[in-house]
C-alpha atoms as a PDB file:
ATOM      1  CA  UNK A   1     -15.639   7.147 -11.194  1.00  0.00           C
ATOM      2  CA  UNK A   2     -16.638   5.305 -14.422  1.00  0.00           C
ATOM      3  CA  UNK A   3     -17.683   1.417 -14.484  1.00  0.00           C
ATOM      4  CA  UNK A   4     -14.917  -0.993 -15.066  1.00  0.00           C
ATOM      5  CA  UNK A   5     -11.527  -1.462 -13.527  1.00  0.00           C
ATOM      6  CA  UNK A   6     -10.000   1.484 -11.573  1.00  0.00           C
ATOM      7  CA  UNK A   7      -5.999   1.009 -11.445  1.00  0.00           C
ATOM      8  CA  UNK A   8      -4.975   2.607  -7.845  1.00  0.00           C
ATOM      9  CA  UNK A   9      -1.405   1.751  -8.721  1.00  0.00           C
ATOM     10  CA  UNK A  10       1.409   5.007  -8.845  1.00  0.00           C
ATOM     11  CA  UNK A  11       3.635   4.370 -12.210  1.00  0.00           C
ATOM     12  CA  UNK A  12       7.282   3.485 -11.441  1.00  0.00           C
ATOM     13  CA  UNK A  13       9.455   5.827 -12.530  1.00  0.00           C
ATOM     14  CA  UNK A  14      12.938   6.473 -12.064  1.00  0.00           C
ATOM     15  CA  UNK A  15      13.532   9.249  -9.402  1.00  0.00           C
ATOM     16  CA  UNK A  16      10.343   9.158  -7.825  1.00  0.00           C
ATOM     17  CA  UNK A  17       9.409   9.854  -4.149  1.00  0.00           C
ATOM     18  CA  UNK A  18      10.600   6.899  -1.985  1.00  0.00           C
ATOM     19  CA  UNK A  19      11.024   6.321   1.681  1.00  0.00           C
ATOM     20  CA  UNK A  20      14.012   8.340   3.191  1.00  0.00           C
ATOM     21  CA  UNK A  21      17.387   6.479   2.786  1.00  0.00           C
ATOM     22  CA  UNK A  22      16.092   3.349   0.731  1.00  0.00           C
ATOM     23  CA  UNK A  23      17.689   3.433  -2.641  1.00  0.00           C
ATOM     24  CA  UNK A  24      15.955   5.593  -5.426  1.00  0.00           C
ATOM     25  CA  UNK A  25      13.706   4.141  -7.940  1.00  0.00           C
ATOM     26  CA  UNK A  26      16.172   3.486 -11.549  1.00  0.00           C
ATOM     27  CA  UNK A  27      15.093   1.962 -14.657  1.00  0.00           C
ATOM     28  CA  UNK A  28      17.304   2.619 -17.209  1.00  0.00           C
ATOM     29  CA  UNK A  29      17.529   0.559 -20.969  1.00  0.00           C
ATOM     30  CA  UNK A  30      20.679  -1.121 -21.369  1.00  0.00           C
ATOM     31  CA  UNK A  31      19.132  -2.857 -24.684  1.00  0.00           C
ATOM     32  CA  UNK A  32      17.398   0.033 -27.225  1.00  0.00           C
ATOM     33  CA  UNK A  33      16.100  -0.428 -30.724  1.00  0.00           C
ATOM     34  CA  UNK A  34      16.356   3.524 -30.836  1.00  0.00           C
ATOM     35  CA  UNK A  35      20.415   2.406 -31.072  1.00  0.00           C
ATOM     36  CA  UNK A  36      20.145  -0.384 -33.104  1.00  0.00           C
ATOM     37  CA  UNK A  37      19.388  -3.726 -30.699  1.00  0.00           C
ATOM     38  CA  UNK A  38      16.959  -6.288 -31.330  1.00  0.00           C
ATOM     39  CA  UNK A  39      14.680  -5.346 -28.906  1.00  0.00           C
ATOM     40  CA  UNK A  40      14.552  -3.725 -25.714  1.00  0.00           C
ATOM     41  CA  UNK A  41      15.381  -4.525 -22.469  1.00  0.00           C
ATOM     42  CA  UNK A  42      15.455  -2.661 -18.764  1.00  0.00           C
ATOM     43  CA  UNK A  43      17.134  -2.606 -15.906  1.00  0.00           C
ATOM     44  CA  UNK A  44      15.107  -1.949 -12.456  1.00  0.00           C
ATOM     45  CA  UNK A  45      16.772  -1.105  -9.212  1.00  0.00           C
ATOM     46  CA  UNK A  46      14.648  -0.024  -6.272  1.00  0.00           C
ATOM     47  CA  UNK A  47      13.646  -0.781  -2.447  1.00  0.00           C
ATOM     48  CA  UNK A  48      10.712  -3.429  -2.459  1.00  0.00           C
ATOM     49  CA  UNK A  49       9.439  -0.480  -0.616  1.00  0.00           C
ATOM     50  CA  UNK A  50       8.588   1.531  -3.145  1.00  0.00           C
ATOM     51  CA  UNK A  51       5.305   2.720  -4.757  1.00  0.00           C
ATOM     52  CA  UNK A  52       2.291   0.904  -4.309  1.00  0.00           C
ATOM     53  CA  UNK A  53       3.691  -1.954  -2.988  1.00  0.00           C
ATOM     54  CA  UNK A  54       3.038  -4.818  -0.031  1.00  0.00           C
ATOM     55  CA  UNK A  55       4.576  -5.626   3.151  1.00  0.00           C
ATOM     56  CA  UNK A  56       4.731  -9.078   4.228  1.00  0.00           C
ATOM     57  CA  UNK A  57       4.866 -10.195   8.314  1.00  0.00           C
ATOM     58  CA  UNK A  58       8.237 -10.631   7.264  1.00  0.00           C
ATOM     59  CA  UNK A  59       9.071  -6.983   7.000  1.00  0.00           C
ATOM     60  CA  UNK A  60       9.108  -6.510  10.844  1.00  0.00           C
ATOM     61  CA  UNK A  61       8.463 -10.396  12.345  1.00  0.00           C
ATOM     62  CA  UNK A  62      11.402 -12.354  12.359  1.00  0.00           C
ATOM     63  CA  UNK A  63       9.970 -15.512  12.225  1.00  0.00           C
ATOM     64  CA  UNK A  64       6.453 -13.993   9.911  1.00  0.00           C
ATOM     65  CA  UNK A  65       5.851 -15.029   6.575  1.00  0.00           C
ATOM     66  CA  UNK A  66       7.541 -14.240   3.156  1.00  0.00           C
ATOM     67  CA  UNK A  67       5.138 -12.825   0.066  1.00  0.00           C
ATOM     68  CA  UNK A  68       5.264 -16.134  -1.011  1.00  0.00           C
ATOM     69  CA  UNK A  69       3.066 -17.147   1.858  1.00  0.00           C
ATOM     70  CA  UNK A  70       0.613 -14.673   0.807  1.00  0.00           C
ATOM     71  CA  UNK A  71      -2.749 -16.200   0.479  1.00  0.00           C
ATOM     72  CA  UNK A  72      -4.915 -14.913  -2.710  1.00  0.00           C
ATOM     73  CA  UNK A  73      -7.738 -14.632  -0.847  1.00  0.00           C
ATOM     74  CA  UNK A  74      -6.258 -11.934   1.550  1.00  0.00           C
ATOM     75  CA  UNK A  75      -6.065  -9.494  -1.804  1.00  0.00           C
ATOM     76  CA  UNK A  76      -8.687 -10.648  -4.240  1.00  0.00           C
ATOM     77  CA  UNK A  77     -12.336 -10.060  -2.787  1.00  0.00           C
ATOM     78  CA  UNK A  78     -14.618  -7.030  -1.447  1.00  0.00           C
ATOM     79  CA  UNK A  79     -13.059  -3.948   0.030  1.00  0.00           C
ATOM     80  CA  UNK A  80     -14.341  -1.006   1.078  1.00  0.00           C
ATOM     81  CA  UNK A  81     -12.518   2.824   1.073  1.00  0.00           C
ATOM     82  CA  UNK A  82     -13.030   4.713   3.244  1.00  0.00           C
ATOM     83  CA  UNK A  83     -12.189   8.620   3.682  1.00  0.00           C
ATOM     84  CA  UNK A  84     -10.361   9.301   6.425  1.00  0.00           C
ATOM     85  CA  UNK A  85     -10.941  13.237   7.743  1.00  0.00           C
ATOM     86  CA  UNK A  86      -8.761  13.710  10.568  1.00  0.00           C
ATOM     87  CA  UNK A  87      -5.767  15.389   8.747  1.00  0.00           C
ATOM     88  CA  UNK A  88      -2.778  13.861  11.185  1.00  0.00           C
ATOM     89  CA  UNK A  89      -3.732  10.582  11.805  1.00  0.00           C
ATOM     90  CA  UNK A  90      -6.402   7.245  11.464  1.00  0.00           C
ATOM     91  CA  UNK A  91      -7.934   7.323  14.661  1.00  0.00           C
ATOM     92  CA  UNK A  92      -9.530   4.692  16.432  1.00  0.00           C
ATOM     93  CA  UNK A  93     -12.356   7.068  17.271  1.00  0.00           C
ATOM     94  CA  UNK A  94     -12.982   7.578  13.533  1.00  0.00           C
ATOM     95  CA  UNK A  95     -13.392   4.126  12.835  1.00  0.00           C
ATOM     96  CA  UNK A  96     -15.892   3.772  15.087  1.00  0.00           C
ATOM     97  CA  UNK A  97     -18.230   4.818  13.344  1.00  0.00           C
ATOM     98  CA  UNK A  98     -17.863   3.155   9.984  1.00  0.00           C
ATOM     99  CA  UNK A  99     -18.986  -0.457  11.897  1.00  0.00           C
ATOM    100  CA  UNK A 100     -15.777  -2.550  10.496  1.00  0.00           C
ATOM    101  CA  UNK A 101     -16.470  -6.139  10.489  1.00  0.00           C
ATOM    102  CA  UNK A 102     -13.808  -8.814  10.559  1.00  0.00           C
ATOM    103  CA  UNK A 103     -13.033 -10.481   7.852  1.00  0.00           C
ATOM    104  CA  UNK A 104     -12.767  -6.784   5.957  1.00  0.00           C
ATOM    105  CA  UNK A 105     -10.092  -5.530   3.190  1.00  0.00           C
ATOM    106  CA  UNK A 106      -9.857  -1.733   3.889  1.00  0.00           C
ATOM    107  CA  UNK A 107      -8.746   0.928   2.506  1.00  0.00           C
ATOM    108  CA  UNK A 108      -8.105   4.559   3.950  1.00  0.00           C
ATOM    109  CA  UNK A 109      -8.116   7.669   1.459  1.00  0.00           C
ATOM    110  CA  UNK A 110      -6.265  10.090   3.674  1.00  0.00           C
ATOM    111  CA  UNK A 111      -6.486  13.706   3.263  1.00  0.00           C
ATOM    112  CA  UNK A 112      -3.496  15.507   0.712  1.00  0.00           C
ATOM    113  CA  UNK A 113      -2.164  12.111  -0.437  1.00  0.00           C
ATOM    114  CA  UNK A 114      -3.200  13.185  -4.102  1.00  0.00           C
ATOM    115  CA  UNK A 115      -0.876  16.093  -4.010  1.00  0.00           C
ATOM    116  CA  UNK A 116       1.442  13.994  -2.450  1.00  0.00           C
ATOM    117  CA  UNK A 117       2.346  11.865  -5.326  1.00  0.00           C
ATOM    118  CA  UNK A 118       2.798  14.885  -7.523  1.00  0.00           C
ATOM    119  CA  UNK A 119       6.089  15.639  -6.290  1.00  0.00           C
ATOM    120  CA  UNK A 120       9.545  13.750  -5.797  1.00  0.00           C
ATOM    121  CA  UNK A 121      10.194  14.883  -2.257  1.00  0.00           C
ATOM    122  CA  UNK A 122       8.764  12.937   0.344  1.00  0.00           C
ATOM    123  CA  UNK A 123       6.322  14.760   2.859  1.00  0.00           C
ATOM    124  CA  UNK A 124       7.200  13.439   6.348  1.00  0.00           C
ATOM    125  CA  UNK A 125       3.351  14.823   7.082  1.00  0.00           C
ATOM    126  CA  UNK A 126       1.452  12.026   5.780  1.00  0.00           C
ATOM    127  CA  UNK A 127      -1.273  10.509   7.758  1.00  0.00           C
ATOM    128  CA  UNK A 128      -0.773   7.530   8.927  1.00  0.00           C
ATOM    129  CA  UNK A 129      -2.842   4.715  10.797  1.00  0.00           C
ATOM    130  CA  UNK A 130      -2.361   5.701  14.399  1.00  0.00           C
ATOM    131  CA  UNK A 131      -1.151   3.282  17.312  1.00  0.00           C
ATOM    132  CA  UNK A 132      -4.763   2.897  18.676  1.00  0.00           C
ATOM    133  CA  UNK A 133      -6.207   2.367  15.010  1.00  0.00           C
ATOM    134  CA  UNK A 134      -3.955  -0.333  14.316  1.00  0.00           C
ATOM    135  CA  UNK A 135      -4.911  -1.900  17.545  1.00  0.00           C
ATOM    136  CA  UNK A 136      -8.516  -1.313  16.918  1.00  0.00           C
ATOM    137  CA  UNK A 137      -7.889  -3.136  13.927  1.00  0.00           C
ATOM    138  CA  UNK A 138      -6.098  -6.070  14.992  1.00  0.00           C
ATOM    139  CA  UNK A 139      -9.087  -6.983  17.361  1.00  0.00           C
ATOM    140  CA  UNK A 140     -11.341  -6.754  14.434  1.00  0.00           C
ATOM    141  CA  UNK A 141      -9.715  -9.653  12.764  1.00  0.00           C
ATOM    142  CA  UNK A 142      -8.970  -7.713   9.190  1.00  0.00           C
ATOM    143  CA  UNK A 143      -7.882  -9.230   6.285  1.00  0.00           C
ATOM    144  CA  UNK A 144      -5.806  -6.791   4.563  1.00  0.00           C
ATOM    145  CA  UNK A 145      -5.686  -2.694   4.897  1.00  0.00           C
ATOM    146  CA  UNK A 146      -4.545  -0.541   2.857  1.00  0.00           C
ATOM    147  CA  UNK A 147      -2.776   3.621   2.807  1.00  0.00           C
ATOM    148  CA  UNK A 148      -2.104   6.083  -0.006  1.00  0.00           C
ATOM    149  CA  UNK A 149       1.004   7.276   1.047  1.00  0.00           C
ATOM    150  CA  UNK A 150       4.424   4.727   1.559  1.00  0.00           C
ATOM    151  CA  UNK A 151       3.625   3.656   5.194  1.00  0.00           C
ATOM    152  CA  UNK A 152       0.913   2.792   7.983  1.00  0.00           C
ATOM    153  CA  UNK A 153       3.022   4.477  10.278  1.00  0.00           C
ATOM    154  CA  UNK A 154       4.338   7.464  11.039  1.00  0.00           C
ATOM    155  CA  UNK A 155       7.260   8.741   9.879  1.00  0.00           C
ATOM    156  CA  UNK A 156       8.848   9.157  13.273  1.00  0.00           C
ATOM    157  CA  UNK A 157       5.194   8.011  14.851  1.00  0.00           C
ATOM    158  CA  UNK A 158       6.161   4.565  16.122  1.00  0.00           C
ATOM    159  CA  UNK A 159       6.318   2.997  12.941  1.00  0.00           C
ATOM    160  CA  UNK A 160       7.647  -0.235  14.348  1.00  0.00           C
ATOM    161  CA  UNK A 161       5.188  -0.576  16.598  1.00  0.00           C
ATOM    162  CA  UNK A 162       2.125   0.098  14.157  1.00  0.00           C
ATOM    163  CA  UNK A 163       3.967  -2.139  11.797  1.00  0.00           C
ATOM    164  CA  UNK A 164       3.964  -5.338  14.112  1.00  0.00           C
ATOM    165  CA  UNK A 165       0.403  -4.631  15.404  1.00  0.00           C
ATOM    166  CA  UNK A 166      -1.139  -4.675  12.189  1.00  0.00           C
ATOM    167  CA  UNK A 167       1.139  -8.139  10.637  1.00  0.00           C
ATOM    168  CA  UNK A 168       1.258 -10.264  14.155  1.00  0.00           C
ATOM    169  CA  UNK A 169      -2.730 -10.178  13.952  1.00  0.00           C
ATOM    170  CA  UNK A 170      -2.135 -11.298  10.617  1.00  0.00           C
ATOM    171  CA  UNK A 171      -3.420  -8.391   8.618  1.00  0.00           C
ATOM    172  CA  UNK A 172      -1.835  -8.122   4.763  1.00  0.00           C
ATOM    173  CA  UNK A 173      -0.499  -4.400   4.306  1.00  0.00           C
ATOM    174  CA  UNK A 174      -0.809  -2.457   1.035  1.00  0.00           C
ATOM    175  CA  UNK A 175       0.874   0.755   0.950  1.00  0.00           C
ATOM    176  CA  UNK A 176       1.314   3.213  -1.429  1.00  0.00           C
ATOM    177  CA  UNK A 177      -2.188   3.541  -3.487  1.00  0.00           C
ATOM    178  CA  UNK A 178      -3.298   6.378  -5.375  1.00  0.00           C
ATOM    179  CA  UNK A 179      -6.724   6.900  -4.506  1.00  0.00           C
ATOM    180  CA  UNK A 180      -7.062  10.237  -5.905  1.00  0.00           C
ATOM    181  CA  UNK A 181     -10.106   9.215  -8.010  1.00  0.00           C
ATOM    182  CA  UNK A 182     -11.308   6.771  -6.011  1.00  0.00           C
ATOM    183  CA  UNK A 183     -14.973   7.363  -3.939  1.00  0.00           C
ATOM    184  CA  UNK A 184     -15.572   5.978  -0.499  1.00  0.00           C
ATOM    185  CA  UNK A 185     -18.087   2.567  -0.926  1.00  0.00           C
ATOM    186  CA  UNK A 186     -17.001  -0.406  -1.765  1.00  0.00           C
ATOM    187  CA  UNK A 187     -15.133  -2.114  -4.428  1.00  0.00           C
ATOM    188  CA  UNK A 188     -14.209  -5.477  -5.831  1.00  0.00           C
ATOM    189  CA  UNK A 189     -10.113  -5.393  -5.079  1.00  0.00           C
ATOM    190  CA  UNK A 190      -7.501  -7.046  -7.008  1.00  0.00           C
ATOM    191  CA  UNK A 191      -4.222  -6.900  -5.751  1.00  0.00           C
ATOM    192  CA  UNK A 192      -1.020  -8.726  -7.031  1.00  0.00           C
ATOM    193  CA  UNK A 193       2.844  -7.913  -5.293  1.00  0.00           C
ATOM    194  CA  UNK A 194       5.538  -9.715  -7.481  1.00  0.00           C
ATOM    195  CA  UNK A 195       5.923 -13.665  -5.708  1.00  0.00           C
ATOM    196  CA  UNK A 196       9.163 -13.174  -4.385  1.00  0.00           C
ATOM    197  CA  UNK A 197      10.947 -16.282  -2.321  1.00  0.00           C
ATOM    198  CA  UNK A 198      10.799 -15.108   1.309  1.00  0.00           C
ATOM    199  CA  UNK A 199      10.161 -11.580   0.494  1.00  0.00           C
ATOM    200  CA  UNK A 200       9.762  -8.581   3.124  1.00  0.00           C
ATOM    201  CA  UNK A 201       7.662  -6.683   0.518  1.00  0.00           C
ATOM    202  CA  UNK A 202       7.566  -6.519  -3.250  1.00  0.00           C
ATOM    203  CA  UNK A 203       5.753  -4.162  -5.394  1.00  0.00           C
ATOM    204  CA  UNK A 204       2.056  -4.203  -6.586  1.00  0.00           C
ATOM    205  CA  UNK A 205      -0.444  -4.239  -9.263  1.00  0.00           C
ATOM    206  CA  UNK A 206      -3.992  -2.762  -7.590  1.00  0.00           C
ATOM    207  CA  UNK A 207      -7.221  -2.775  -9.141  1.00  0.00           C
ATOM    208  CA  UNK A 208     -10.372  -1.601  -7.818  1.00  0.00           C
ATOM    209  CA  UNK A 209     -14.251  -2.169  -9.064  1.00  0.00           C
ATOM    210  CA  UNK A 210     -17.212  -0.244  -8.052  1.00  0.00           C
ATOM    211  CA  UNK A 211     -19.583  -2.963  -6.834  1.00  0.00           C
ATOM    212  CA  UNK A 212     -23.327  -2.194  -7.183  1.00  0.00           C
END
């Protein structure tokens, strides 16, 4: 990877892969200089679920925060990637090994996620971070962690579960990065979701920075 910013973001695009019975991704021009306007203007109508995007505690804690509660430092700081091998699942066995500290913004680059992204229909074999991972992770006190695919759970892997393990210890959730060219080590992180008044999730700008 070259020096400078890295954006880990996927491109919106209308009809893009998107989480099984949310609403497809549509932007469509309903101003066009092409037709004779004054200038341009969009229309955008999507799931805040979509792409590379964040979940708030909201999204599965009734009484958890909106995105406007998120705290700057949670996304804006140090990070580390980290490849992930096993091909189902994050493991907490894994981890182990990679001596996570609290306090840590993580991010997993999971094995076929490139290819994943390449195509419209949505691969229910993703890996995800497993029950016991997000546990493991919750007792290490992280700040934020991150996937390259459109959940940290399972499609039918208890989601919910993983979902409110990893928000009720208070752990920011990025989801959706493309990581494709993206080393394990560690990285200065930007990441931005849309402020949105007592929203479950909103979609995200990500940046990443090799640090030396």
């Amino acid at each position: 990877m070259k020096a400078g910013w890295l954006d880990v973001s996927v491109p919106l695009a209308s009809g893009m892969v998107h989480w099984p019975g949310d609403p497809e991704v549509s932007i469509s021009r309903i101003s066009s200089m092409e037709s004779g306007d004054e200038c341009n203007v969009s229309t955008i109508s999507m799931s805040a679920h979509t792409g590379t995007h964040m979940d708030a505690p909201l999204h599965y804690l009734a009484d958890g925060a909106g995105l406007d509660g998120l705290p700057l430092e949670a996304v804006i700081g140090p990070a580390r990637v980290i490849a992930i091998q096993d091909p189902r699942s994050v493991r907490a066995a894994e981890l182990a090994r990679h001596r996570i500290r609290r306090g840590e913004r993580i991010l997993f680059k999971t094995r076929g996620a490139a290819a994943r992204w390449k195509t419209e229909t949505f691969d229910e074999e993703y890996v995800y971070i497993s029950l016991d991972a997000a546990r493991f992770l919750a007792a290490r006190g992280l700040r934020l962690v991150g996937v390259d695919y459109l959940s940290v759970g399972g499609f039918l892997e208890n989601s919910a579960e993983i979902h409110r393990t990893l928000l009720g210890a208070g752990i920011w959730v990025v989801e959706g990065l493309n990581l494709a060219r993206v080393e394990p080590g560690r990285y200065d992180l930007v990441c931005l979701p849309l402020r949105i008044a007592g929203g479950d999730g909103a979609p995200a700008r990500v940046a990443l920075r090799k640090r030396n």
